[in-house]
C-alpha atoms as a PDB file:
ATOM      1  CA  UNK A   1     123.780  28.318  35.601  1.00  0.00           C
ATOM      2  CA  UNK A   2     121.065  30.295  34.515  1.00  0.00           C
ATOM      3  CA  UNK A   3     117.885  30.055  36.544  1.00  0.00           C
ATOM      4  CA  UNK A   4     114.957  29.372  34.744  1.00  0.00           C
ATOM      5  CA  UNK A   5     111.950  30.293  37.307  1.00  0.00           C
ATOM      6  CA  UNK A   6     113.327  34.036  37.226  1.00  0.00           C
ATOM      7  CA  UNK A   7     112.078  34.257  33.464  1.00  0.00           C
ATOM      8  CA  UNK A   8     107.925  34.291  33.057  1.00  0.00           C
ATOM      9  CA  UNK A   9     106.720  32.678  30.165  1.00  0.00           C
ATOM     10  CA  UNK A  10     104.250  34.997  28.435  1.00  0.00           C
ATOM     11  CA  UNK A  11     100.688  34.175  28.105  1.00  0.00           C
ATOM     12  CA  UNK A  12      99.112  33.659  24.680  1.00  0.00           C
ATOM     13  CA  UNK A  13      95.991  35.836  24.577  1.00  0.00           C
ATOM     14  CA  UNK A  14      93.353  34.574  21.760  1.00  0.00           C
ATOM     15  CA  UNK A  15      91.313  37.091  19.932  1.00  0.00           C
ATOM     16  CA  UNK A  16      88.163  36.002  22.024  1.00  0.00           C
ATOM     17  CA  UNK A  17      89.582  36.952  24.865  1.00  0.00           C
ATOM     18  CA  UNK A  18      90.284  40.795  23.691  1.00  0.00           C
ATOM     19  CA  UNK A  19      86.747  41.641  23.135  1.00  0.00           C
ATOM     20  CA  UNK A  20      84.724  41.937  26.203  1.00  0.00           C
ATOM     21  CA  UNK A  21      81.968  39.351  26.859  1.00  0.00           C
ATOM     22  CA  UNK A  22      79.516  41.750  27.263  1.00  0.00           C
ATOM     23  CA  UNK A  23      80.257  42.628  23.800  1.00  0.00           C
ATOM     24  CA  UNK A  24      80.002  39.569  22.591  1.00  0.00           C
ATOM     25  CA  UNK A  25      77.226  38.345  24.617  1.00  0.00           C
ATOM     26  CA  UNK A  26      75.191  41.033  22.841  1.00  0.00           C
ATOM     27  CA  UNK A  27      76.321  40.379  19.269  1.00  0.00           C
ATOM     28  CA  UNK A  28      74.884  37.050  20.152  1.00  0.00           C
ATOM     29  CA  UNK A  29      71.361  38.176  21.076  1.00  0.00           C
ATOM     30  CA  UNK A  30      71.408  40.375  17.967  1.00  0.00           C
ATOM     31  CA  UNK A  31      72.526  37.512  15.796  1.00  0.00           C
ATOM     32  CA  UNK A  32      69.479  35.491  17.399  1.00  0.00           C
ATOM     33  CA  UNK A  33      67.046  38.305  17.382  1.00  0.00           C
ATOM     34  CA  UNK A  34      68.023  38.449  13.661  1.00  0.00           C
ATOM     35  CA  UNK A  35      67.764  34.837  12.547  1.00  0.00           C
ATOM     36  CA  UNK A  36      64.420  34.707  14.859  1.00  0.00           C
ATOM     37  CA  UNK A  37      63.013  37.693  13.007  1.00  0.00           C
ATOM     38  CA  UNK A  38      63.827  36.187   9.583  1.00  0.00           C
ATOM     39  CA  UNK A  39      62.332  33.064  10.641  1.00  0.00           C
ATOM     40  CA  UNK A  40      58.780  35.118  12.010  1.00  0.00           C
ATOM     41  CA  UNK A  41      58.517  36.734   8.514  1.00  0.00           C
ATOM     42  CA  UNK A  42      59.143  33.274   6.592  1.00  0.00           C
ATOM     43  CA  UNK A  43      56.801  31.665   8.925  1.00  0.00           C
ATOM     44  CA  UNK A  44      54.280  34.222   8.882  1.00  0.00           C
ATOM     45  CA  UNK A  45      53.805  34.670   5.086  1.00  0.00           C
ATOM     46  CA  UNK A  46      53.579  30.595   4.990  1.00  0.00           C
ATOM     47  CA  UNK A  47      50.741  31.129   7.903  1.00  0.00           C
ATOM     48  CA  UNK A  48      48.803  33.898   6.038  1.00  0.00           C
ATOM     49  CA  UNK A  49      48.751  31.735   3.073  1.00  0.00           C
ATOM     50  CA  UNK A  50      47.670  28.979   5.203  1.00  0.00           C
ATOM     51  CA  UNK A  51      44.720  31.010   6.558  1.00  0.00           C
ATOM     52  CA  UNK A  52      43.840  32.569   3.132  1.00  0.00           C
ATOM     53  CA  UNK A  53      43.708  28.462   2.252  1.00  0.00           C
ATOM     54  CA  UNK A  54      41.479  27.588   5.170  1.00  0.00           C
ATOM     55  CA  UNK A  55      39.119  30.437   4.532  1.00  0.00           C
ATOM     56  CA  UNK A  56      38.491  29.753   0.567  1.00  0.00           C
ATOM     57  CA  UNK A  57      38.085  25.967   1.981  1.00  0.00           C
ATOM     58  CA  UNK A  58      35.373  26.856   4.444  1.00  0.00           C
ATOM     59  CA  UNK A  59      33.663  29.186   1.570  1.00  0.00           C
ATOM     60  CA  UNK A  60      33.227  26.199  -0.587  1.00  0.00           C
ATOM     61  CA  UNK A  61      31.933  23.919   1.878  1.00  0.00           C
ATOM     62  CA  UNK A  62      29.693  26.976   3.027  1.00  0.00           C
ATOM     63  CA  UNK A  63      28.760  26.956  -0.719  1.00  0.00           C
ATOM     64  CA  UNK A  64      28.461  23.136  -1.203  1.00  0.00           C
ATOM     65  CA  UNK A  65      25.918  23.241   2.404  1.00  0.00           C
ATOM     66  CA  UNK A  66      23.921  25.678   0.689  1.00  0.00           C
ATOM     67  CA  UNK A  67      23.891  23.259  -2.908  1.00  0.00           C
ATOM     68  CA  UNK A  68      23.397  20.220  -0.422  1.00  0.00           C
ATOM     69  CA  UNK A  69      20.302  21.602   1.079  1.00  0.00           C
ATOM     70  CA  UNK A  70      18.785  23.662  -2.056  1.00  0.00           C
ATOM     71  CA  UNK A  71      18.881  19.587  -4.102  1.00  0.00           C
ATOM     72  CA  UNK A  72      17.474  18.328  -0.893  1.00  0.00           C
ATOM     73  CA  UNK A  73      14.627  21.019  -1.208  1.00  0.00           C
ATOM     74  CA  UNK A  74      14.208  20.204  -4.437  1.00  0.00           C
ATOM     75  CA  UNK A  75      14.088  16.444  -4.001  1.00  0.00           C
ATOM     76  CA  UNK A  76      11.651  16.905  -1.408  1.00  0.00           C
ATOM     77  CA  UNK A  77       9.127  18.829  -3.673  1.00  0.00           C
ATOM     78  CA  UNK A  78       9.995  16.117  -6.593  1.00  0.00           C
ATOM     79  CA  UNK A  79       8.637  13.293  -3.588  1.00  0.00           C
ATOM     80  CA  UNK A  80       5.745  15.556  -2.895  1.00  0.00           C
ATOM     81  CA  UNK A  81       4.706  16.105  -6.465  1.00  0.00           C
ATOM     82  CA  UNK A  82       4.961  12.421  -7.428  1.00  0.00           C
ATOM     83  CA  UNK A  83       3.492  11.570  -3.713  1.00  0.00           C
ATOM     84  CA  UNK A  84       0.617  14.021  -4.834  1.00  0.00           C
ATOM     85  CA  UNK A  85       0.746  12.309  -8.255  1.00  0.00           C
ATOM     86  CA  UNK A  86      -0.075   8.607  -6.937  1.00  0.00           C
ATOM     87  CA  UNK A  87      -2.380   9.938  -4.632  1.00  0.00           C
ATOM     88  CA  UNK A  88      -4.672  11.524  -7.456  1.00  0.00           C
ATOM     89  CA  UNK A  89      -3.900   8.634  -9.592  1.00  0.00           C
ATOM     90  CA  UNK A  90      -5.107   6.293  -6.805  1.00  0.00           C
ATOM     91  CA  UNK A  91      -8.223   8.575  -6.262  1.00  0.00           C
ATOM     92  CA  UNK A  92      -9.077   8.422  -9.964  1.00  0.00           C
ATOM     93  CA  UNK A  93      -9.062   4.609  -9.707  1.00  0.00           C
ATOM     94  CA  UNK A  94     -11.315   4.548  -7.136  1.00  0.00           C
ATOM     95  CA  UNK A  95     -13.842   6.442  -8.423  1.00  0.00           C
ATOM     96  CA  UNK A  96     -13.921   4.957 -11.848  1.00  0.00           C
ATOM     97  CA  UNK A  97     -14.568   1.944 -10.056  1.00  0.00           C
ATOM     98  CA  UNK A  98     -17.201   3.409  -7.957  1.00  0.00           C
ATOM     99  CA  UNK A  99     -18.646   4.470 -11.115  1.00  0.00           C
ATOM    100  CA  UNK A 100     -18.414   1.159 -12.718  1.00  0.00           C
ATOM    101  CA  UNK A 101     -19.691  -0.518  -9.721  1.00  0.00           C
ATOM    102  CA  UNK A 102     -22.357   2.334  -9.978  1.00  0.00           C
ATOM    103  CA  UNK A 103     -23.351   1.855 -13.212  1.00  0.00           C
ATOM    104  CA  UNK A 104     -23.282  -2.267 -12.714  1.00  0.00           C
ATOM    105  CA  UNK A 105     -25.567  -2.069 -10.082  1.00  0.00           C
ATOM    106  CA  UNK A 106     -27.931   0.051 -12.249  1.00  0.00           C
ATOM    107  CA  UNK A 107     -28.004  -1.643 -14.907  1.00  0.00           C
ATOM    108  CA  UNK A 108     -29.010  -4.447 -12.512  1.00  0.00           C
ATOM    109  CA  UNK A 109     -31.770  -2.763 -11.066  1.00  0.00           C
ATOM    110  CA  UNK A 110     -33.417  -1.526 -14.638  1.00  0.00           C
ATOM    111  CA  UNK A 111     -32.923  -5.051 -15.770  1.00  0.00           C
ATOM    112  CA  UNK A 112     -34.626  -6.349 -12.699  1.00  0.00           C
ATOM    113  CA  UNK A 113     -37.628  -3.503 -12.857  1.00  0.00           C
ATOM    114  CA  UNK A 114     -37.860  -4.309 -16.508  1.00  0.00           C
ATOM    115  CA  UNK A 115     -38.682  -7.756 -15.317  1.00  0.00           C
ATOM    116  CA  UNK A 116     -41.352  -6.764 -13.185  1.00  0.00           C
ATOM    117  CA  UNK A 117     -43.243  -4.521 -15.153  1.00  0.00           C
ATOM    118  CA  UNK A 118     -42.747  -6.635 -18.795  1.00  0.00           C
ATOM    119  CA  UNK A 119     -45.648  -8.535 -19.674  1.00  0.00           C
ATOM    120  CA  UNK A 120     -44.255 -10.674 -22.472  1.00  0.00           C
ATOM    121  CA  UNK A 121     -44.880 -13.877 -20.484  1.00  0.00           C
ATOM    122  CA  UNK A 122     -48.698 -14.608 -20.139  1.00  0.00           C
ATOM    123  CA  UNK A 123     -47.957 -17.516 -18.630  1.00  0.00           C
ATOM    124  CA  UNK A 124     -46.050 -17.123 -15.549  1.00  0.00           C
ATOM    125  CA  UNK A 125     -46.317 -14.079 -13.143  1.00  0.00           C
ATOM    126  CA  UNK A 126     -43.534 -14.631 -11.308  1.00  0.00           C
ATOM    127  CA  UNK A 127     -40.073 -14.483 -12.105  1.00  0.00           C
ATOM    128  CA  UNK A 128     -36.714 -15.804 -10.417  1.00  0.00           C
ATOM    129  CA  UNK A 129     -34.012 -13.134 -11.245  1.00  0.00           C
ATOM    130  CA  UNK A 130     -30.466 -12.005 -10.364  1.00  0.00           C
ATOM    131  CA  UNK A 131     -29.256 -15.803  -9.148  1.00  0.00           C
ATOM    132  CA  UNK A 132     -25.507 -15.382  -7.356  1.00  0.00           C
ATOM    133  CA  UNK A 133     -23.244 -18.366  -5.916  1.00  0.00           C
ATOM    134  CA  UNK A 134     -20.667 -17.356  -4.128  1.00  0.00           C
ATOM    135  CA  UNK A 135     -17.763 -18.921  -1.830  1.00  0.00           C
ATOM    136  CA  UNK A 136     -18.553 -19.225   1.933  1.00  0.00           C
ATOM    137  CA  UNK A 137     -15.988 -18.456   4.597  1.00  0.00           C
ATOM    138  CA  UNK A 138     -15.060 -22.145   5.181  1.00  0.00           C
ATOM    139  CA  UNK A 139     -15.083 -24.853   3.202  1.00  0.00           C
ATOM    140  CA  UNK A 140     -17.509 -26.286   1.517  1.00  0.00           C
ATOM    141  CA  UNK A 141     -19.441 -23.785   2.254  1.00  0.00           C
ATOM    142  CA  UNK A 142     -21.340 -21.627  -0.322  1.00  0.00           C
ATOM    143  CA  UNK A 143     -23.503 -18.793  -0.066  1.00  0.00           C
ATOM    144  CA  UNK A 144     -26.960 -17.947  -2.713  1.00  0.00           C
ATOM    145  CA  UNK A 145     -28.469 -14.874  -3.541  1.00  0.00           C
ATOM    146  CA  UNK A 146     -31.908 -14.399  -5.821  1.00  0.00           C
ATOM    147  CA  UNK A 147     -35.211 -12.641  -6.373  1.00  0.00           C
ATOM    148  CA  UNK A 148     -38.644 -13.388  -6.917  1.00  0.00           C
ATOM    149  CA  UNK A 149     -40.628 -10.593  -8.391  1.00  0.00           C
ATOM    150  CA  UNK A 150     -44.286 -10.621 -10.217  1.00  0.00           C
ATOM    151  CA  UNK A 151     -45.484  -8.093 -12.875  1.00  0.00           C
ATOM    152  CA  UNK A 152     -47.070  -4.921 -11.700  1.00  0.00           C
ATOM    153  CA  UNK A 153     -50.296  -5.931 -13.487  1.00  0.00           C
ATOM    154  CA  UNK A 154     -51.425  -8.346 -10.682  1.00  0.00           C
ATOM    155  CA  UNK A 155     -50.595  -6.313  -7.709  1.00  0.00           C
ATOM    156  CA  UNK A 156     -51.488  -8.738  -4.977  1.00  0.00           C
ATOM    157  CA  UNK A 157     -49.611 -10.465  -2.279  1.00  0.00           C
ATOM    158  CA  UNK A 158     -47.794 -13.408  -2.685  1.00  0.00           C
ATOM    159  CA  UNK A 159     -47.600 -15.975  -0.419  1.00  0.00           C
ATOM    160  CA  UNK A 160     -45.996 -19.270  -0.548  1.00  0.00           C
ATOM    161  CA  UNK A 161     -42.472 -20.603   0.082  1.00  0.00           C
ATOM    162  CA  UNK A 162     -39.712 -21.351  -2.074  1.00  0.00           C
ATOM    163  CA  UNK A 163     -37.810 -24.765  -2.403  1.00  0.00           C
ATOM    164  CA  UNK A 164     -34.118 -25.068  -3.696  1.00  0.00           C
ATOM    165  CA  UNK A 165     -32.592 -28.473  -4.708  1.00  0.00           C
ATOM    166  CA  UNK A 166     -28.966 -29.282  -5.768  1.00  0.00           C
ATOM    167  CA  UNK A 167     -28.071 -32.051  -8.206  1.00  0.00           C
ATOM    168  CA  UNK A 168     -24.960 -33.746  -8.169  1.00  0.00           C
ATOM    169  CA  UNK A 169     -22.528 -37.176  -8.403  1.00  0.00           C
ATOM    170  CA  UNK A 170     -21.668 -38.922  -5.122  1.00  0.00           C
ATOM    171  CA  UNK A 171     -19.646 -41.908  -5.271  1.00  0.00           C
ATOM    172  CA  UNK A 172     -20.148 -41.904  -9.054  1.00  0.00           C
ATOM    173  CA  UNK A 173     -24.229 -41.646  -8.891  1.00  0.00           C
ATOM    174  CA  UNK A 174     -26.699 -39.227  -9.907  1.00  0.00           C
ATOM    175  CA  UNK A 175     -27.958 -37.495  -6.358  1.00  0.00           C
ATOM    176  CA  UNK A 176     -30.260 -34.753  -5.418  1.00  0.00           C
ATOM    177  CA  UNK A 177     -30.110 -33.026  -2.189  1.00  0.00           C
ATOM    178  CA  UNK A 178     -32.653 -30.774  -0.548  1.00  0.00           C
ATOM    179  CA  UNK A 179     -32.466 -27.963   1.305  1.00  0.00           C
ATOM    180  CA  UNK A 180     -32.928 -29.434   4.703  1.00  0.00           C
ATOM    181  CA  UNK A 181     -29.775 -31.824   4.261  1.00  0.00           C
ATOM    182  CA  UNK A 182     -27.566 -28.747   2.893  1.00  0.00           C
ATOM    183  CA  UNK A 183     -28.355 -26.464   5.687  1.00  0.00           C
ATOM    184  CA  UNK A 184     -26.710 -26.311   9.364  1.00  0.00           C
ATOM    185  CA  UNK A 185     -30.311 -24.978  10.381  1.00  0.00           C
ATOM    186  CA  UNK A 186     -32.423 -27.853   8.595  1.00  0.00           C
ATOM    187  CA  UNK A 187     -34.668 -25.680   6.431  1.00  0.00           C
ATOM    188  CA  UNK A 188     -36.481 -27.073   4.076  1.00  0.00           C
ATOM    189  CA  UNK A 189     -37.767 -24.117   2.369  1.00  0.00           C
ATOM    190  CA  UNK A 190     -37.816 -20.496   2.141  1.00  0.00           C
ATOM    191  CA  UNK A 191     -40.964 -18.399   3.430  1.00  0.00           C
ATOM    192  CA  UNK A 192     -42.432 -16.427   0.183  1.00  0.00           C
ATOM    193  CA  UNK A 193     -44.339 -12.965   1.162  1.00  0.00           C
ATOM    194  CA  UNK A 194     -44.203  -9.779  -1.005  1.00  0.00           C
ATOM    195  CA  UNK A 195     -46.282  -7.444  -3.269  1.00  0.00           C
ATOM    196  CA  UNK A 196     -43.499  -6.759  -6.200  1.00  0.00           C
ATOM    197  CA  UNK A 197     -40.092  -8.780  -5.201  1.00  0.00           C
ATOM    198  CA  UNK A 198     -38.692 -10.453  -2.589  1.00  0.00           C
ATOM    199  CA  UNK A 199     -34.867 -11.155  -2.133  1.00  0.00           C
ATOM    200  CA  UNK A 200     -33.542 -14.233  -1.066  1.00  0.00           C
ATOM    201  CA  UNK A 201     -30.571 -15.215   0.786  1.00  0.00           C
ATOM    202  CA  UNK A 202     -29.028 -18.574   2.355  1.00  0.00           C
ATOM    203  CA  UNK A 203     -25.879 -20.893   2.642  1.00  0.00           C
ATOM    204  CA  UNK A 204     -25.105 -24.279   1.493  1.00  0.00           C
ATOM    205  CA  UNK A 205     -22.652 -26.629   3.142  1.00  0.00           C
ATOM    206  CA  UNK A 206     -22.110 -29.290   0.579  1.00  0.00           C
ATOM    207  CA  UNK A 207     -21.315 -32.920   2.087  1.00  0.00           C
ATOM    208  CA  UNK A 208     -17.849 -34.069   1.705  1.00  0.00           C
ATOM    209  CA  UNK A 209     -17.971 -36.448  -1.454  1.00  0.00           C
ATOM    210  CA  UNK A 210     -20.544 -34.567  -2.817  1.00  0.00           C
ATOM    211  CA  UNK A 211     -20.390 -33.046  -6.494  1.00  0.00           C
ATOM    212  CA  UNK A 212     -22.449 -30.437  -7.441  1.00  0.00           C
ATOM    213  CA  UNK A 213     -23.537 -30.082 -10.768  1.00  0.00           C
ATOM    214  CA  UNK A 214     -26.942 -27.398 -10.945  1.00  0.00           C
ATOM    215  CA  UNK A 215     -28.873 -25.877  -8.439  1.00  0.00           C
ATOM    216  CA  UNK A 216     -32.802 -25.696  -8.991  1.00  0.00           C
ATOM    217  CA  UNK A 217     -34.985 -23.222  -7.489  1.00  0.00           C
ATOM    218  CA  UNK A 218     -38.785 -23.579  -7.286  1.00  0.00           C
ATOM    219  CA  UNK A 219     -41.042 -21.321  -6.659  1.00  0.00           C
ATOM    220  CA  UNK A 220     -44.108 -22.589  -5.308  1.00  0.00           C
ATOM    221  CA  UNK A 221     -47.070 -19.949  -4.680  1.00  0.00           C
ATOM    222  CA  UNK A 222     -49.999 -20.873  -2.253  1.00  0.00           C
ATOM    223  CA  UNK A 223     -52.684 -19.235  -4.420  1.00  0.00           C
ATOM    224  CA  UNK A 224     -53.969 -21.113  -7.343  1.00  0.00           C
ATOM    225  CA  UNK A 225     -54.256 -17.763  -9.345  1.00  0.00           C
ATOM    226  CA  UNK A 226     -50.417 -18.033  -9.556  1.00  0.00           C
ATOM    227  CA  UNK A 227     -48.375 -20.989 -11.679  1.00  0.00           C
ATOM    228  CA  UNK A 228     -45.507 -21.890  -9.501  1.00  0.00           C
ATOM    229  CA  UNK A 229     -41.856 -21.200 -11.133  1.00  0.00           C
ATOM    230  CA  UNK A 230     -38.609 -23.205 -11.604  1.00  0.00           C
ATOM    231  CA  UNK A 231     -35.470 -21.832 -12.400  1.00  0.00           C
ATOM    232  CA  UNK A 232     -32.112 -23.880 -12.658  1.00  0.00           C
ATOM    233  CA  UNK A 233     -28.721 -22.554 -13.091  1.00  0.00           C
ATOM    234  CA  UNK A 234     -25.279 -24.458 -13.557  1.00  0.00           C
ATOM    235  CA  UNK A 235     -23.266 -24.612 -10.141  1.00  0.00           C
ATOM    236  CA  UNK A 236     -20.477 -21.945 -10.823  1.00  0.00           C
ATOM    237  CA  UNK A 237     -19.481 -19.659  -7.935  1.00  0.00           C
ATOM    238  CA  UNK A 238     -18.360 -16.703  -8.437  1.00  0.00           C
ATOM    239  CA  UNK A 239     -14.595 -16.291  -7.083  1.00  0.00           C
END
């Protein structure tokens, strides 16, 4: 018999195995270095286009900052302007009505001098002008302004006193109420002193139930020289 264990079976060498692993271990880094250097210059031309992106998107927001802030300039100067408008609009008001109010007032005194220096009426000396009724702070309550004036032409002083009576309905009667019952202070009558005019001023607090209807103003000199006055005027405050 043939023994077997004095033959060697030879040993199958791949192709791997002939080429040194340095060798190959090399071809492998210069395959990566290769497929990494392909991969930078891909990369990088996507990255510089990226960056050319980002700095034309940052130069229009730049440019849209600078449109932001020149409309917010100009919306400023557009509030100013109309700010500037209302304000001289407001100031033109006010002194058209300061000339009105002016010019009221004037015509109020030249009426009022006219009065005193017009001797139409030979009869009476004295005069009762400018009559006002106007609202009090609380109710009921109401506040009257007049003058009493006499012509130039007599000159002297006037003494006497002046009586006011109001006329209304009260629990569906005809009632007159003087002074002293419309007054917190009880006056009956106003003191009268003065060389050309003399203004007058009090308040009325009307009684509840009461209805006024006129107010009537006499004027009631002390010297016999002088015929007294009466003046009545509708009750009509003046809102």
């Amino acid at each position: 018999m043939v023994d077997i264990r004095k033959y060697r079976v030879p040993k199958i060498v791949g192709a791997d195995e002939m080429v040194p692993r340095w060798v190959r271990f090399g071809l492998l880094l210069v395959l990566l270095g290769g497929v990494a250097w392909l991969a930078y210059q891909k990369g990088g031309s996507g990255l510089a286009q990226g960056f050319a992106r980002l700095q034309s998107g940052m130069d229009r927001v730049e440019l849209l900052e600078q449109e932001r802030n020149e409309l917010k300039r100009e919306l400023a100067m557009v509030k100013q302007t109309a700010e500037v408008d209302r304000e001289a609009l407001t100031a033109i008001r006010e002194q058209i009505k300061g000339f009105q109010d002016e010019r009221l007032k004037m015509e109020e005194e030249l009426a009022f001098l006219r009065g005193i220096v017009s001797t139409s009426s030979k009869k009476q000396s004295l005069r009762v002008q400018n009559f006002k009724l106007e609202p009090g702070l609380e109710a009921q309550q109401f506040v009257y302004k007049f003058s009493v004036s006499q012509v130039i032409n007599s000159g002297s002083v006037v003494k006497g006193k002046i009586e006011i009576t109001v006329t209304g309905l009260q629990d569906g009667e005809t009632r007159q109420l003087k002074l002293d019952a419309l007054s917190k202070e009880k006056l009956s009558s106003h003191k009268m002193r003065f060389r050309y005019y003399q203004n007058v001023e009090g308040m009325i607090l009307v009684p509840q139930g009461f209805e006024p209807a006129t107010i009537m103003i006499d004027v009631k000199p002390s010297s016999s020289k002088l015929a007294p006055v009466s003046e009545s005027y509708n009750w009509s405050p003046l809102s």
